[in-house]
N, C-alpha and C. Protein backbone atom coordinates (compact mmCIF):
# COMPACT_ATOMS: atom_id res chain seq x y z
N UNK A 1 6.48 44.22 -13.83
CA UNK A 1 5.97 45.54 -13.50
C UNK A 1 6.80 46.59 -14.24
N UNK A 2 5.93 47.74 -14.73
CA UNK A 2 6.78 48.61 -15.78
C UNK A 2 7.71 49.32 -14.63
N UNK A 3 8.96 49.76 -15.26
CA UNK A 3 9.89 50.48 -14.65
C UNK A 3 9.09 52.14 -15.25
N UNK A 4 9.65 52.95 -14.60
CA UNK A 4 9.66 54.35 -15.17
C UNK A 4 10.95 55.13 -14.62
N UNK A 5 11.61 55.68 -15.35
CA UNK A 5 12.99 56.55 -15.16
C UNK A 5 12.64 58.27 -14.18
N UNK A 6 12.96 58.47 -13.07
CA UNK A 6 13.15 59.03 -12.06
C UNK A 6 14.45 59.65 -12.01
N UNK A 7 14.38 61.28 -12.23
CA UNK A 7 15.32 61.79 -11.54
C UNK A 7 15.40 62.38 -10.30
N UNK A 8 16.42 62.01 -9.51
CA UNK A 8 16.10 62.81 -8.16
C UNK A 8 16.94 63.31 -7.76
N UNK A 9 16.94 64.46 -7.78
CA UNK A 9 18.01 65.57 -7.11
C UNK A 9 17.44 66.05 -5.50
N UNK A 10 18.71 66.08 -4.60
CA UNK A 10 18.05 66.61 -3.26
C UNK A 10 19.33 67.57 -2.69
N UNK A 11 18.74 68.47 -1.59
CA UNK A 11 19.81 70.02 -0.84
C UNK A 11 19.72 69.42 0.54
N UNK A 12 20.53 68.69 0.95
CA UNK A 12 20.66 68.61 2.27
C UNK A 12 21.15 69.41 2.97
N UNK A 13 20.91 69.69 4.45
CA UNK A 13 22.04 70.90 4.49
C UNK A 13 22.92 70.48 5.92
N UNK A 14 22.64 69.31 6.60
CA UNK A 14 23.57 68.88 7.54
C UNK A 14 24.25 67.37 7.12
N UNK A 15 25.80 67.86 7.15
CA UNK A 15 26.83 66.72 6.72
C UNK A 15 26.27 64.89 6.93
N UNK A 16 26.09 64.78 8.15
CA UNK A 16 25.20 63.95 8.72
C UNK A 16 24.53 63.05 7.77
N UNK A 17 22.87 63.90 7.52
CA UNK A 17 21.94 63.80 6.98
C UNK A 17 22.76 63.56 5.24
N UNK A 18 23.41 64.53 5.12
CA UNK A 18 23.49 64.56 3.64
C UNK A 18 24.43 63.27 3.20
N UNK A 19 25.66 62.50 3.92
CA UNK A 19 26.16 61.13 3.77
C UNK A 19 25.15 60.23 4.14
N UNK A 20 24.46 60.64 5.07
CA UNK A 20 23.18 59.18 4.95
C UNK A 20 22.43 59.14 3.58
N UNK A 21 22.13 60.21 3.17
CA UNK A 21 21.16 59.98 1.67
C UNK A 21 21.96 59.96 0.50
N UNK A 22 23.38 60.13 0.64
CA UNK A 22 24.49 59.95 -0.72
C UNK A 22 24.40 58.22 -0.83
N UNK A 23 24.39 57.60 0.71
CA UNK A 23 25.14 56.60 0.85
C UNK A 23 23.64 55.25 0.20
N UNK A 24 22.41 56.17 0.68
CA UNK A 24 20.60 55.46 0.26
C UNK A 24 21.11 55.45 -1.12
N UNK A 25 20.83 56.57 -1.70
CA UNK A 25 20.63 56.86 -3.25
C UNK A 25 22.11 55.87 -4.27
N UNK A 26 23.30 55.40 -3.28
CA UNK A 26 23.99 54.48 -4.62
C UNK A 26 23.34 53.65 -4.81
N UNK A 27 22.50 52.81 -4.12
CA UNK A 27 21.80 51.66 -4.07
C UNK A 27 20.43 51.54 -5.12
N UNK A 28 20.05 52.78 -5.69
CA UNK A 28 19.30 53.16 -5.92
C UNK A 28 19.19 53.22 -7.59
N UNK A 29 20.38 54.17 -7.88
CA UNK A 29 20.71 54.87 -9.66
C UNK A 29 21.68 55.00 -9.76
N UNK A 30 21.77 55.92 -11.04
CA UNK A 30 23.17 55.94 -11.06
C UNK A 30 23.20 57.76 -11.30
N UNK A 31 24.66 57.76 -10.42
CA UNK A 31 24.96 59.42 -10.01
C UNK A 31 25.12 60.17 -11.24
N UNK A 32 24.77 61.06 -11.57
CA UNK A 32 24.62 62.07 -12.31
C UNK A 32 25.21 63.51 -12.01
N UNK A 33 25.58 63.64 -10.82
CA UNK A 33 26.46 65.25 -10.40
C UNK A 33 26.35 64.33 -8.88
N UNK A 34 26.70 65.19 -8.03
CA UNK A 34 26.80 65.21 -6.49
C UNK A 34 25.60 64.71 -6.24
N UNK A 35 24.31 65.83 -6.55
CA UNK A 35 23.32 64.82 -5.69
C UNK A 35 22.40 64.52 -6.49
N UNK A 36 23.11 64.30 -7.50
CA UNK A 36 21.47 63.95 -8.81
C UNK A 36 22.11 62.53 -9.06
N UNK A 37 20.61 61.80 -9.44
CA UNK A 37 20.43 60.27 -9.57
C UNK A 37 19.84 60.19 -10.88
N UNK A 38 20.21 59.13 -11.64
CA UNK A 38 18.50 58.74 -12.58
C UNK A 38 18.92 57.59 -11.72
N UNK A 39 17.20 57.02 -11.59
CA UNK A 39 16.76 55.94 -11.10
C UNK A 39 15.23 55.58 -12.02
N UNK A 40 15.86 53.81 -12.33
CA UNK A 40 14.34 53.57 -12.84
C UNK A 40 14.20 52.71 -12.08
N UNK A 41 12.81 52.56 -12.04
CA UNK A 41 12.15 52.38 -10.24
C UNK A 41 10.64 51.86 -10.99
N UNK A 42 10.77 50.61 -10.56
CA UNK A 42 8.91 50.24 -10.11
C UNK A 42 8.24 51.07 -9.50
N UNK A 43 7.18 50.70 -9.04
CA UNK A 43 6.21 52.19 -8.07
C UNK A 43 6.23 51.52 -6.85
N UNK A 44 6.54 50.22 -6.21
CA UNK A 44 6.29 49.83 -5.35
C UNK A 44 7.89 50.44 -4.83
N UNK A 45 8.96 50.22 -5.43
CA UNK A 45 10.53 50.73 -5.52
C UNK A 45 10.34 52.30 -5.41
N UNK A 46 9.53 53.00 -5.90
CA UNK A 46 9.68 54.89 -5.65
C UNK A 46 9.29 54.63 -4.33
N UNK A 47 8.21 54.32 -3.84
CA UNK A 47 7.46 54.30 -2.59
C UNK A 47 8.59 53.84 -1.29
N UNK A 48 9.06 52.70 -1.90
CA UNK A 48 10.29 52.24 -0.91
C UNK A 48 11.27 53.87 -0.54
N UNK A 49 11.86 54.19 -1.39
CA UNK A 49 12.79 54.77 -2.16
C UNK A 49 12.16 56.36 -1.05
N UNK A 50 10.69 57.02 -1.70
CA UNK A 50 10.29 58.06 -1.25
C UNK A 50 10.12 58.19 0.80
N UNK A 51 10.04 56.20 0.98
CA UNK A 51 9.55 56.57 2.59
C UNK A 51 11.10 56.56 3.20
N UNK A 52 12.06 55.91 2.16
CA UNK A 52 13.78 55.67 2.87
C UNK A 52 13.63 57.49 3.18
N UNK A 53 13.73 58.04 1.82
CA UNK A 53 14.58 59.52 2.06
C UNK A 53 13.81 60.57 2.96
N UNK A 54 12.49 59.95 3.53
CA UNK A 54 11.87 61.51 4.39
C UNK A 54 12.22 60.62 5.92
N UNK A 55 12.81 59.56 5.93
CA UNK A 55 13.36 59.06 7.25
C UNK A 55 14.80 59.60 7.29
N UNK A 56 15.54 60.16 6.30
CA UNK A 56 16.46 60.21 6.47
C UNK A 56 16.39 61.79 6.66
N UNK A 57 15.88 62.96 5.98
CA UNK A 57 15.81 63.93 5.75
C UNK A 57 14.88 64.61 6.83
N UNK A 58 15.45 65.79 7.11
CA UNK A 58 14.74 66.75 8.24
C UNK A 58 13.74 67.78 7.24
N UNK A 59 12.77 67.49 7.22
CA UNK A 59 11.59 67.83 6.29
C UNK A 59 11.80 69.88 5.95
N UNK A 60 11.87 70.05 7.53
CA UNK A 60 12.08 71.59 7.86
C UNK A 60 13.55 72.09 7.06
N UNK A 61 14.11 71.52 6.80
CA UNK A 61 15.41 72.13 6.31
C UNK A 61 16.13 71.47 5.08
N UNK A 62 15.80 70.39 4.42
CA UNK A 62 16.22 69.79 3.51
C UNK A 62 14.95 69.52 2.45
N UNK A 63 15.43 69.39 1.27
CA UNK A 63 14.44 69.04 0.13
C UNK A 63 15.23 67.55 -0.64
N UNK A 64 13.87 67.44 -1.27
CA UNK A 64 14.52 66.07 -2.44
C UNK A 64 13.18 66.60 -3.74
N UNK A 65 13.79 66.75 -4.65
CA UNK A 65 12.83 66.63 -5.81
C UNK A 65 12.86 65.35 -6.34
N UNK A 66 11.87 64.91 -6.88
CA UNK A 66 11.92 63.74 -8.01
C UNK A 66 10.84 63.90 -9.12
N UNK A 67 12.08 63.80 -10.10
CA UNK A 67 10.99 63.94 -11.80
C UNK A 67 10.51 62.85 -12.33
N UNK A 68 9.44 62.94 -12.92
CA UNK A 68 9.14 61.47 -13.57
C UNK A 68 9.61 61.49 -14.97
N UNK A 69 10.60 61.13 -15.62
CA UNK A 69 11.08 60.93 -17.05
C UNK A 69 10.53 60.07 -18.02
N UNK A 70 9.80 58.99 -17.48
CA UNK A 70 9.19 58.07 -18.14
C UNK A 70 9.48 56.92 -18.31
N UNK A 71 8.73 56.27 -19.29
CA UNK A 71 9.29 55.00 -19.68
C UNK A 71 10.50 54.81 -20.30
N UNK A 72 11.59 53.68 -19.53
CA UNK A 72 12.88 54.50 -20.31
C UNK A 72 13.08 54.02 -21.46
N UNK A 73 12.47 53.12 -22.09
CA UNK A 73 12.23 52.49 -23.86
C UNK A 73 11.35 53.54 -24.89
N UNK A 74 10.95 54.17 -23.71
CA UNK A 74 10.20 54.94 -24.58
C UNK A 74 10.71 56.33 -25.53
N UNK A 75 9.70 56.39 -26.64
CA UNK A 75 10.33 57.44 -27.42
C UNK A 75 9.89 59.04 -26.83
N UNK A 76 8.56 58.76 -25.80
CA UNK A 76 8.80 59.90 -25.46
C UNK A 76 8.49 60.48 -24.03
N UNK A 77 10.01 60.04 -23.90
CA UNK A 77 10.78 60.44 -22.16
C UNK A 77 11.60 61.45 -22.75
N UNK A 78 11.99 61.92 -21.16
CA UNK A 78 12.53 63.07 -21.45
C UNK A 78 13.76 62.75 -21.79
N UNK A 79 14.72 63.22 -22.82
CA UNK A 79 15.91 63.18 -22.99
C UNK A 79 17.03 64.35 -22.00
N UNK A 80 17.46 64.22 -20.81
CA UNK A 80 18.27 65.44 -20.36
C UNK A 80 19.39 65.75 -21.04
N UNK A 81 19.77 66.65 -21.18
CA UNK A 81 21.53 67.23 -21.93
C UNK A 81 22.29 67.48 -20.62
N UNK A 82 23.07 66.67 -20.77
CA UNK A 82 24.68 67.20 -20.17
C UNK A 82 25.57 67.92 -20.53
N UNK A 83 26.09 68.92 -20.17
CA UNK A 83 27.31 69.42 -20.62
C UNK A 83 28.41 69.25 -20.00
N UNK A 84 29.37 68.99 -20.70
CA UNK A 84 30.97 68.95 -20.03
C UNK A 84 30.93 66.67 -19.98
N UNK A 85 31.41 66.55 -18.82
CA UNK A 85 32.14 65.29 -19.18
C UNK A 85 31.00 64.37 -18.55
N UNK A 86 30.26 63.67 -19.53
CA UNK A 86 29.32 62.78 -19.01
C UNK A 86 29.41 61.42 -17.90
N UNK A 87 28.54 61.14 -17.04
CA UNK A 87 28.49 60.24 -16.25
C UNK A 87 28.06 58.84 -16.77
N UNK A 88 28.64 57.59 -16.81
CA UNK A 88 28.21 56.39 -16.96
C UNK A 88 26.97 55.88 -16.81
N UNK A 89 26.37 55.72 -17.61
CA UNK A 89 24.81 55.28 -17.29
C UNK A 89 24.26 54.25 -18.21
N UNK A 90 22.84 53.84 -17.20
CA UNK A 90 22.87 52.66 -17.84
C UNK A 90 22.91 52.52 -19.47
N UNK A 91 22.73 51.43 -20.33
CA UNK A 91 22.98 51.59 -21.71
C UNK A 91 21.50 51.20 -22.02
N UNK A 92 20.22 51.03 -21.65
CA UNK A 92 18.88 50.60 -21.97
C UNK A 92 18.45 52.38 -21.30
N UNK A 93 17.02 52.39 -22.55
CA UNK A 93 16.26 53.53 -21.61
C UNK A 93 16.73 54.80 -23.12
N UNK A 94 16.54 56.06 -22.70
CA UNK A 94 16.81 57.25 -23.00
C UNK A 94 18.55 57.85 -23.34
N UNK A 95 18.71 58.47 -24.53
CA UNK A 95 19.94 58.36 -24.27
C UNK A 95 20.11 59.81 -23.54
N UNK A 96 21.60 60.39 -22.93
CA UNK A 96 21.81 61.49 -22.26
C UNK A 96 22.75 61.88 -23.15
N UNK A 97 23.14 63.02 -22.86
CA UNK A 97 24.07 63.77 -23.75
C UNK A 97 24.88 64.55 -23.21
């Protein structure tokens, strides 16, 4: 099943809530800042992934975005830029900068 590369950044706003979804999302990708992930994810894996974080998250007061980046072999996913001191990521897929 094709993977597709997923970024997901989320604003939690109670301590609580926000170590329960730090602690979902290692399992998941790999960290990118505090609460940003890339994750490449099957669709049956986003779905997992999308029903974990609205169990964890209080809908009324917290958000989660997730981008679709693409295929990560592909030539045309999104490439993100980093600035300052880059995070370890995987070595297949898109490169980051």
């Amino acid at each position: 099943m094709e993977r597709r590369r997923y970024l997901v950044a989320y604003d939690i706003t109670n301590d609580r809530r926000l170590r329960e979804v730090y602690r979902e999302m290692l399992g998941w990708g790999t960290r990118l800042q505090y609460s940003v992930y890339l994750c490449d994810l099957t669709r049956p894996e986003l779905i997992k992934l999308r029903r974990k974080l609205l169990e964890l998250i209080d809908r009324d007061d917290d958000s989660v975005a997730i981008f679709d980046l693409g295929v990560p072999a592909s030539s045309r996913a999104v490439v993100p830029e980093i600035l300052g001191r880059p995070p370890t990521l995987p070595r297949q897929g898109p490169a980051i900068y």
